[in-house]
PDB file of N, CA and C in Angstrom:
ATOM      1  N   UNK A   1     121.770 118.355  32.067  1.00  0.00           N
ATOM      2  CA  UNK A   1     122.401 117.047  31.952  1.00  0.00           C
ATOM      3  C   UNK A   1     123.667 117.201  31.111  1.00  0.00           C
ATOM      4  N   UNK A   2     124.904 116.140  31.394  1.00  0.00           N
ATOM      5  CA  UNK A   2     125.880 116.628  30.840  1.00  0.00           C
ATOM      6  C   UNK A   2     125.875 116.333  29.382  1.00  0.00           C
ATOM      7  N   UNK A   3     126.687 116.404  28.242  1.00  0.00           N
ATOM      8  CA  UNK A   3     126.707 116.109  27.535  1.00  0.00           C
ATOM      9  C   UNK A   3     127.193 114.124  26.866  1.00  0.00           C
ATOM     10  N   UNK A   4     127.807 113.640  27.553  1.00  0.00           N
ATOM     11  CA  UNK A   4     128.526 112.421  27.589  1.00  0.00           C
ATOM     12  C   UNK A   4     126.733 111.319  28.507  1.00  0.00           C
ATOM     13  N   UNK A   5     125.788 111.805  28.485  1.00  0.00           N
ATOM     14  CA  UNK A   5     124.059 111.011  29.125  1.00  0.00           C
ATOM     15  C   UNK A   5     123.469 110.837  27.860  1.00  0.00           C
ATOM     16  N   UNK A   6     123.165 110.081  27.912  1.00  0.00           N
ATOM     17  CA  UNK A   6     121.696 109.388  26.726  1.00  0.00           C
ATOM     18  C   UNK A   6     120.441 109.377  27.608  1.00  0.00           C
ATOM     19  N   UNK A   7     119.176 109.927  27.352  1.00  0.00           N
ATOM     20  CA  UNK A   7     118.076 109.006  27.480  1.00  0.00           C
ATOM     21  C   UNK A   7     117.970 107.895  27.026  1.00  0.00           C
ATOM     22  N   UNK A   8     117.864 107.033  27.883  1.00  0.00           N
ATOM     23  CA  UNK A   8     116.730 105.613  26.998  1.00  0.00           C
ATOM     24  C   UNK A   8     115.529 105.789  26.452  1.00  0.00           C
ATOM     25  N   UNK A   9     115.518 105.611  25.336  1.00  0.00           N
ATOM     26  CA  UNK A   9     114.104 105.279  24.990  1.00  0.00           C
ATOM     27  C   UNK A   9     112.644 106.292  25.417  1.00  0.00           C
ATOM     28  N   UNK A  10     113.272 107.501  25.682  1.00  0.00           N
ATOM     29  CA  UNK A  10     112.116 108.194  26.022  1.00  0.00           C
ATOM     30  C   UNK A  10     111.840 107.910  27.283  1.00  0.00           C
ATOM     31  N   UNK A  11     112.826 106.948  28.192  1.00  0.00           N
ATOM     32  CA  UNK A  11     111.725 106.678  29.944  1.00  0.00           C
ATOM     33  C   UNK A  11     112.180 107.481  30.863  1.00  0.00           C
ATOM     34  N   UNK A  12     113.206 108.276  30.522  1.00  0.00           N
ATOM     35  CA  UNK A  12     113.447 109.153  31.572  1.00  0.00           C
ATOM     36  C   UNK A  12     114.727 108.582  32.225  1.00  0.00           C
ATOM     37  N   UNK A  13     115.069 107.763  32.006  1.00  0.00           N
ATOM     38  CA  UNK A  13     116.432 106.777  32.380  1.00  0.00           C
ATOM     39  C   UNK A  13     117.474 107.059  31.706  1.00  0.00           C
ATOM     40  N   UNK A  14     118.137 107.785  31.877  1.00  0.00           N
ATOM     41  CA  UNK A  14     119.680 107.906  31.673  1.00  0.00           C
ATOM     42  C   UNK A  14     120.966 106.946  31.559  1.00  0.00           C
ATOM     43  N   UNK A  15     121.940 107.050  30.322  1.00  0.00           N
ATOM     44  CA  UNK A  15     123.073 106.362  30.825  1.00  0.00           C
ATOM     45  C   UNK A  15     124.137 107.038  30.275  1.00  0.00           C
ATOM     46  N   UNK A  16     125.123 106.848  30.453  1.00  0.00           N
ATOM     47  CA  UNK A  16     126.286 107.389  29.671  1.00  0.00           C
ATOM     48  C   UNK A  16     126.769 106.797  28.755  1.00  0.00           C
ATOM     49  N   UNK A  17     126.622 107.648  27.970  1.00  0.00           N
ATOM     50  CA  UNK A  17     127.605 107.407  26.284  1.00  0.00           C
ATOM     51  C   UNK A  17     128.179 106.101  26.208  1.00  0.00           C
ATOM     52  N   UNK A  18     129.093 106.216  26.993  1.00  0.00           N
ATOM     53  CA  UNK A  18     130.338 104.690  26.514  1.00  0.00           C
ATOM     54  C   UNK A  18     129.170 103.412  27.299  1.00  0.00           C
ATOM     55  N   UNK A  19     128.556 103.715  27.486  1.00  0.00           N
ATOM     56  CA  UNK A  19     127.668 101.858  28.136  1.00  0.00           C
ATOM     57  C   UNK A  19     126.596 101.980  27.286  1.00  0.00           C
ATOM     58  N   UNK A  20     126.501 102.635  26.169  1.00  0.00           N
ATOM     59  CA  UNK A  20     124.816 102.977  25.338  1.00  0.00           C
ATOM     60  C   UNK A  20     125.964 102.160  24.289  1.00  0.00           C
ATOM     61  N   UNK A  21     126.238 100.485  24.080  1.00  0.00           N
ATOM     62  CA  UNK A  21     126.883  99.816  23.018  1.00  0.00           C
ATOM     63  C   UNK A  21     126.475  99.262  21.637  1.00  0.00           C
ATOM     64  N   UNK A  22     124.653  99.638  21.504  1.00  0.00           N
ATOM     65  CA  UNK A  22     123.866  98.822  20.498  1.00  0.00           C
ATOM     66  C   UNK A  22     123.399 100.365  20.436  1.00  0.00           C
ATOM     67  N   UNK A  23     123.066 100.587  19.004  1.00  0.00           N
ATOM     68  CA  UNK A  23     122.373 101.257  18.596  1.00  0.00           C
ATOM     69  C   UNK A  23     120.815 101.590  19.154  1.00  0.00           C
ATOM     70  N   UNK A  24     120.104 102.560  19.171  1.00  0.00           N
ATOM     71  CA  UNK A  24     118.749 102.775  19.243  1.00  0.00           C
ATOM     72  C   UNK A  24     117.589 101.550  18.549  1.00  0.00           C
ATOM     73  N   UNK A  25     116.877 100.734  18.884  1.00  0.00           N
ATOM     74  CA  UNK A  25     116.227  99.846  18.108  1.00  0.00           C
ATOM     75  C   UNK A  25     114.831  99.544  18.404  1.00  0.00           C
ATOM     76  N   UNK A  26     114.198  99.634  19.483  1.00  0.00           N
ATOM     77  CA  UNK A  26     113.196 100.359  19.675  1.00  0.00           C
ATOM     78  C   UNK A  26     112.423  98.798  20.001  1.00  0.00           C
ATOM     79  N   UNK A  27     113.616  97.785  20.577  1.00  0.00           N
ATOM     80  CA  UNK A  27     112.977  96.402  20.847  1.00  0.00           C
ATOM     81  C   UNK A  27     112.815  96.143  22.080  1.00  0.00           C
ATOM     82  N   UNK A  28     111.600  94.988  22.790  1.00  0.00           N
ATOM     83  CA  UNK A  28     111.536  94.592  23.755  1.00  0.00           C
ATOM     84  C   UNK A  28     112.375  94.558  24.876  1.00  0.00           C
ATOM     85  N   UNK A  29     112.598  95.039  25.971  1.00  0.00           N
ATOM     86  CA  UNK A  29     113.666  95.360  26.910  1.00  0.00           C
ATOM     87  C   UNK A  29     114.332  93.687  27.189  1.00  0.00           C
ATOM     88  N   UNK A  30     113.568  92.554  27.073  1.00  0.00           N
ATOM     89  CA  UNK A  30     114.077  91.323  27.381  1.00  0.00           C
ATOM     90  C   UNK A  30     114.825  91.351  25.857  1.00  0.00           C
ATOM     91  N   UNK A  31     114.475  91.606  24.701  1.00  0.00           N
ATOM     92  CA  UNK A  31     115.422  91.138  23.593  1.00  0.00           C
ATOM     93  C   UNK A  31     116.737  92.161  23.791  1.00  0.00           C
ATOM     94  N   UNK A  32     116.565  93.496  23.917  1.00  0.00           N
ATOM     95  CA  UNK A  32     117.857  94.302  24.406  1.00  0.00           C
ATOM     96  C   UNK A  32     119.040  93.699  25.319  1.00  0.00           C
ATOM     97  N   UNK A  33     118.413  93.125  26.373  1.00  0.00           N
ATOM     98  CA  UNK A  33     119.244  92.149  27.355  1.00  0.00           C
ATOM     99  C   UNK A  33     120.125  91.053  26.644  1.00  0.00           C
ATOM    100  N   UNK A  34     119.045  90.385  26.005  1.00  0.00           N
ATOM    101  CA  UNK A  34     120.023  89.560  24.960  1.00  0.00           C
ATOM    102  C   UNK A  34     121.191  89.842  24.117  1.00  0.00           C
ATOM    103  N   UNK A  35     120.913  90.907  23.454  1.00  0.00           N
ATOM    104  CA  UNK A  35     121.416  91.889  22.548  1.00  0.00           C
ATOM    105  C   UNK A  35     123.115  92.010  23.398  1.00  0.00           C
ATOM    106  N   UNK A  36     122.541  92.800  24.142  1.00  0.00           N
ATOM    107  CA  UNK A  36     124.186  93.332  24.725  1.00  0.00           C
ATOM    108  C   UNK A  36     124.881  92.074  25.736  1.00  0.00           C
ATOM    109  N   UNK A  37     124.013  91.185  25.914  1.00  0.00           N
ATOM    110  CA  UNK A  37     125.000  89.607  26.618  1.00  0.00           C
ATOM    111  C   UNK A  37     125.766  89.289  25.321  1.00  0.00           C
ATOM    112  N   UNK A  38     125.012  89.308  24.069  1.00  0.00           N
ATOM    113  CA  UNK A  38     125.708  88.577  22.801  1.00  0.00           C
ATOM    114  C   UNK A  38     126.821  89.708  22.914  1.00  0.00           C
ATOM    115  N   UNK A  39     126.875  91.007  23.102  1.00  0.00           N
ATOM    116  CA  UNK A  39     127.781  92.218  22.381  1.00  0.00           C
ATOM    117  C   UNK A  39     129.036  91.635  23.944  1.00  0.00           C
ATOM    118  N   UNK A  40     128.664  91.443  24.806  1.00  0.00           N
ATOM    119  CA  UNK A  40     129.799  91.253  25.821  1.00  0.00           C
ATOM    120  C   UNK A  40     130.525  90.343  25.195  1.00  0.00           C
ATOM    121  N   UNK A  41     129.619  89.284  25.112  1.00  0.00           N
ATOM    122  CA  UNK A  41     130.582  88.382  24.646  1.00  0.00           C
ATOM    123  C   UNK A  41     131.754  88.036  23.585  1.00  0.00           C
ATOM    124  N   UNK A  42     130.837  88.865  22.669  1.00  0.00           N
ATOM    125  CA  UNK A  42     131.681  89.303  21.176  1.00  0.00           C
ATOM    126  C   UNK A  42     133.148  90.102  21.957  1.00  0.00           C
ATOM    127  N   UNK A  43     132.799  91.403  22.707  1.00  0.00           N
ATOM    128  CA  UNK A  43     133.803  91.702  23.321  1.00  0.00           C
ATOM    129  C   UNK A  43     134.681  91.149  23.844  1.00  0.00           C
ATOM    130  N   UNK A  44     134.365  89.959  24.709  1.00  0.00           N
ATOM    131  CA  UNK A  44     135.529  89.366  25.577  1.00  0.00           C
ATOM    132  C   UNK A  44     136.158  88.440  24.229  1.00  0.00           C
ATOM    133  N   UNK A  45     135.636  87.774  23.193  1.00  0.00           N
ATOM    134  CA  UNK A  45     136.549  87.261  22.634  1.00  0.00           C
ATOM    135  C   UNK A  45     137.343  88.289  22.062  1.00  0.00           C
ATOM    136  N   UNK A  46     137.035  89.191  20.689  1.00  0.00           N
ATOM    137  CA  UNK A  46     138.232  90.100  20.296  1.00  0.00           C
ATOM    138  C   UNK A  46     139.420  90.512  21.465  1.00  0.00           C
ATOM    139  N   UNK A  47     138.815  91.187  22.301  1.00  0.00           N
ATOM    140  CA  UNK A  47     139.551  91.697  23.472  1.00  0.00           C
ATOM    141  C   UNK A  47     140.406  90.918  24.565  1.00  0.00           C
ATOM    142  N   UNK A  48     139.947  89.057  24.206  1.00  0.00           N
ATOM    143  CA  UNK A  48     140.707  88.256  25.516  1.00  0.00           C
ATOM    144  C   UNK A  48     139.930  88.108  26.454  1.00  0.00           C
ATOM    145  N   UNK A  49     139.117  89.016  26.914  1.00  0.00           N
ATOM    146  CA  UNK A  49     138.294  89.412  28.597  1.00  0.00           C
ATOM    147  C   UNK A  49     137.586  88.564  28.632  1.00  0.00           C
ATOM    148  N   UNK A  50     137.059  88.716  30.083  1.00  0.00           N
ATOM    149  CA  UNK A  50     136.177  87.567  30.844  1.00  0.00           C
ATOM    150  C   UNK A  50     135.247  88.346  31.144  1.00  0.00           C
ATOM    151  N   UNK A  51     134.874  89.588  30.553  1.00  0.00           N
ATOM    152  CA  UNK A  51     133.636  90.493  31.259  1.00  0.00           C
ATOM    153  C   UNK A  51     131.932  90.193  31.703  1.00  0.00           C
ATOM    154  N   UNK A  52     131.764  89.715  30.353  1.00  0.00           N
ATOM    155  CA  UNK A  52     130.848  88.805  30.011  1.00  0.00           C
ATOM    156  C   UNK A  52     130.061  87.633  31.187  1.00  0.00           C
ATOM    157  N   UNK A  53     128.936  87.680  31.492  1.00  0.00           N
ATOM    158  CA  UNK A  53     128.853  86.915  32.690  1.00  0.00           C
ATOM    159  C   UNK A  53     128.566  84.952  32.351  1.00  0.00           C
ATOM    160  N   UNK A  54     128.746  84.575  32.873  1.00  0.00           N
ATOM    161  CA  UNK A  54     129.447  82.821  32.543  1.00  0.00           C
ATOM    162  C   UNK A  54     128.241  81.974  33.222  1.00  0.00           C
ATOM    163  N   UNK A  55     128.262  80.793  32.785  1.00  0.00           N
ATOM    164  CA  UNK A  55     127.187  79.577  33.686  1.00  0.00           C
ATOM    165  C   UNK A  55     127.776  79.778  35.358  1.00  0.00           C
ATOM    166  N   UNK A  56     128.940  79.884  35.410  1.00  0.00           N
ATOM    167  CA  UNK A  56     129.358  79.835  37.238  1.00  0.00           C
ATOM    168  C   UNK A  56     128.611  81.224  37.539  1.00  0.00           C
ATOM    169  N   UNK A  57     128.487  82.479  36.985  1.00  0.00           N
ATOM    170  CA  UNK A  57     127.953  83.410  37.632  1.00  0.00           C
ATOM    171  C   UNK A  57     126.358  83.046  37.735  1.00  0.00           C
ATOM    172  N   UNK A  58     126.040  82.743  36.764  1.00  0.00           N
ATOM    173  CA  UNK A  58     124.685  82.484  36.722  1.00  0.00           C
ATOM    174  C   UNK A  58     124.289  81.203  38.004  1.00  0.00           C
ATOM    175  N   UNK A  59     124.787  80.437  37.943  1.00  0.00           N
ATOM    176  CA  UNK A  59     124.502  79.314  39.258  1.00  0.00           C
ATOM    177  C   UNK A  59     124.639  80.222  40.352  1.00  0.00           C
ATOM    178  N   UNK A  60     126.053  80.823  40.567  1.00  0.00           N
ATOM    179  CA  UNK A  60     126.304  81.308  42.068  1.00  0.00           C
ATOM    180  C   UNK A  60     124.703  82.755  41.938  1.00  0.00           C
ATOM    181  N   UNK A  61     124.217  83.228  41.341  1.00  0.00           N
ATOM    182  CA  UNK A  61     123.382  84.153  41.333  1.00  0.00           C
ATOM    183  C   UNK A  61     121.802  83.280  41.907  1.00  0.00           C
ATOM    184  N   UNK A  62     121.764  81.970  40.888  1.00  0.00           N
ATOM    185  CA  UNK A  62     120.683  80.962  41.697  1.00  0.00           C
ATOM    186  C   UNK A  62     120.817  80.708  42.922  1.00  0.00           C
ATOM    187  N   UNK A  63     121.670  80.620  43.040  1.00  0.00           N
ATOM    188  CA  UNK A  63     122.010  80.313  44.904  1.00  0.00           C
ATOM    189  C   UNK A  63     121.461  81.362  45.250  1.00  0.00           C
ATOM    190  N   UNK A  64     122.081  82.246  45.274  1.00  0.00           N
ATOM    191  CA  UNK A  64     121.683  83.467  46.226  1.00  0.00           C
ATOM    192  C   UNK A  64     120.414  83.587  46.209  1.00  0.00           C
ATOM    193  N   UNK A  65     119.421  83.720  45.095  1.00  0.00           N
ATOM    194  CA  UNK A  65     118.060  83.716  44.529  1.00  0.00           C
ATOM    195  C   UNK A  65     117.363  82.480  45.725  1.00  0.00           C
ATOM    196  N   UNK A  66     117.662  81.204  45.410  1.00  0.00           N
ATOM    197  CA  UNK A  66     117.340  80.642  46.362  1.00  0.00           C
ATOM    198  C   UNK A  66     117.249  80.650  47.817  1.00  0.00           C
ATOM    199  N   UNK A  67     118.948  81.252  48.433  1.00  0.00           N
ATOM    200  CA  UNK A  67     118.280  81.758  49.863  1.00  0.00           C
ATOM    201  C   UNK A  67     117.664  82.653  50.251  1.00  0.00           C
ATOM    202  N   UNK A  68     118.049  83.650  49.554  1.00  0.00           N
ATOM    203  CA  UNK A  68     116.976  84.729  49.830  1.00  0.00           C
ATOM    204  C   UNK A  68     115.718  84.411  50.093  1.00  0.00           C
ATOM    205  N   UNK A  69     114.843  83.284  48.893  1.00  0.00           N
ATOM    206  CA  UNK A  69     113.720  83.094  49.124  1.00  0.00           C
ATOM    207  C   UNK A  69     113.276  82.325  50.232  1.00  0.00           C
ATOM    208  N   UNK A  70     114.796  81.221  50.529  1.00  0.00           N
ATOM    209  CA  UNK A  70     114.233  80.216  51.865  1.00  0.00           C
ATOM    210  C   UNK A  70     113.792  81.182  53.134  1.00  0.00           C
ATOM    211  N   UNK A  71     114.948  81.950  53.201  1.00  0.00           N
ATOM    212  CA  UNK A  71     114.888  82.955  54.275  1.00  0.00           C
ATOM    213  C   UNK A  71     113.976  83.489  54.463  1.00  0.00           C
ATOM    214  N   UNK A  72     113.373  83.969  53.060  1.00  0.00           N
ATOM    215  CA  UNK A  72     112.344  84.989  53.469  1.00  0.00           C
ATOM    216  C   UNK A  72     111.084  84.336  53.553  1.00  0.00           C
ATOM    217  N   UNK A  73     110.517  83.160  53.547  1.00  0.00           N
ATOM    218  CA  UNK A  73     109.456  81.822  53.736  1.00  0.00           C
ATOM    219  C   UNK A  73     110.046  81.786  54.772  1.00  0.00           C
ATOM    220  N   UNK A  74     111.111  80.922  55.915  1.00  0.00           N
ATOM    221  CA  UNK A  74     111.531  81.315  57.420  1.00  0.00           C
ATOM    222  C   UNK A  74     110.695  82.014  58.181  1.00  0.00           C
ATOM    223  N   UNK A  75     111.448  83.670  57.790  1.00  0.00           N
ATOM    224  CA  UNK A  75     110.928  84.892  58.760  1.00  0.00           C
ATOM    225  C   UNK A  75     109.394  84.816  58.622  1.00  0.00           C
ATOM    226  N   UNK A  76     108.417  84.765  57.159  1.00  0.00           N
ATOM    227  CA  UNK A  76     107.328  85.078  57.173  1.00  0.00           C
ATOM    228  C   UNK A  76     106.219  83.963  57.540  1.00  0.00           C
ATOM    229  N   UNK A  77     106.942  82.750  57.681  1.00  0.00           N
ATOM    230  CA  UNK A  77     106.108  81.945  58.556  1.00  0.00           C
ATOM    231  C   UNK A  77     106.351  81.720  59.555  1.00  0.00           C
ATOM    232  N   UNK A  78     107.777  82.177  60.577  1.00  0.00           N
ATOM    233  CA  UNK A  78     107.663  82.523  61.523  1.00  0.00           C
ATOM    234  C   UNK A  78     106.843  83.591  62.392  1.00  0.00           C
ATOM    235  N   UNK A  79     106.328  84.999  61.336  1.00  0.00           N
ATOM    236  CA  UNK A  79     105.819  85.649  62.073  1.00  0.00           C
ATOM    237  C   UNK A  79     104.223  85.713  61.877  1.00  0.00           C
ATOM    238  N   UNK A  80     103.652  84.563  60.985  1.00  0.00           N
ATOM    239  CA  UNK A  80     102.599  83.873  60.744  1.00  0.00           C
ATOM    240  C   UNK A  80     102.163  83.263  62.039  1.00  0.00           C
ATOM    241  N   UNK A  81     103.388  82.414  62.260  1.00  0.00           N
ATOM    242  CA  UNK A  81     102.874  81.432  63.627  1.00  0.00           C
ATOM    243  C   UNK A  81     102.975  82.463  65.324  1.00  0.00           C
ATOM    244  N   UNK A  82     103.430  83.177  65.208  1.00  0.00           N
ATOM    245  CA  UNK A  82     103.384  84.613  66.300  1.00  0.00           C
ATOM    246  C   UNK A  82     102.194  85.400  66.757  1.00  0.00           C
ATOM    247  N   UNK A  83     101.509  85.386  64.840  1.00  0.00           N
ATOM    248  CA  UNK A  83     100.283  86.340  65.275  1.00  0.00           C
ATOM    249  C   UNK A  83      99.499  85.996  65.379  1.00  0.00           C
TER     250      UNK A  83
END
């Protein structure tokens, strides 16, 4: 492995150096998530950026979440009523 890879946490999951932005802490993978949304955000203000993901990404992501699921209730009670 090259030198510029981290393990995570012992799982065998790899990342590279510059995206490993919080220290080692040895917390719940849902509080980590939190962790680095707060660190984006901190980022986009010092920095100006919009990197950071926003309420519009999050809605347009529900959407999608939602059809996916209509769709996939559709196909699988369509092929309910088939067999």
């Amino acid at each position: 492995m090259r030198s510029d890879w981290l393990q995570l946490d012992g799982s065998g999951w790899y990342v590279r150096e510059k995206y490993q932005q919080l220290a080692e802490s040895g917390l719940d993978v849902s509080v980590q998530d939190l962790a680095y949304l707060y660190s984006a955000y901190a980022s986009d203000k010092v920095k100006g950026t919009s990197e950071a993901s926003n309420f519009r990404d999050a809605v347009r992501q529900h959407r999608l979440i939602d059809e996916i699921h209509r769709k996939s209730a559709a196909f699988f009670e369509k092929v309910s009523v088939n067999a």
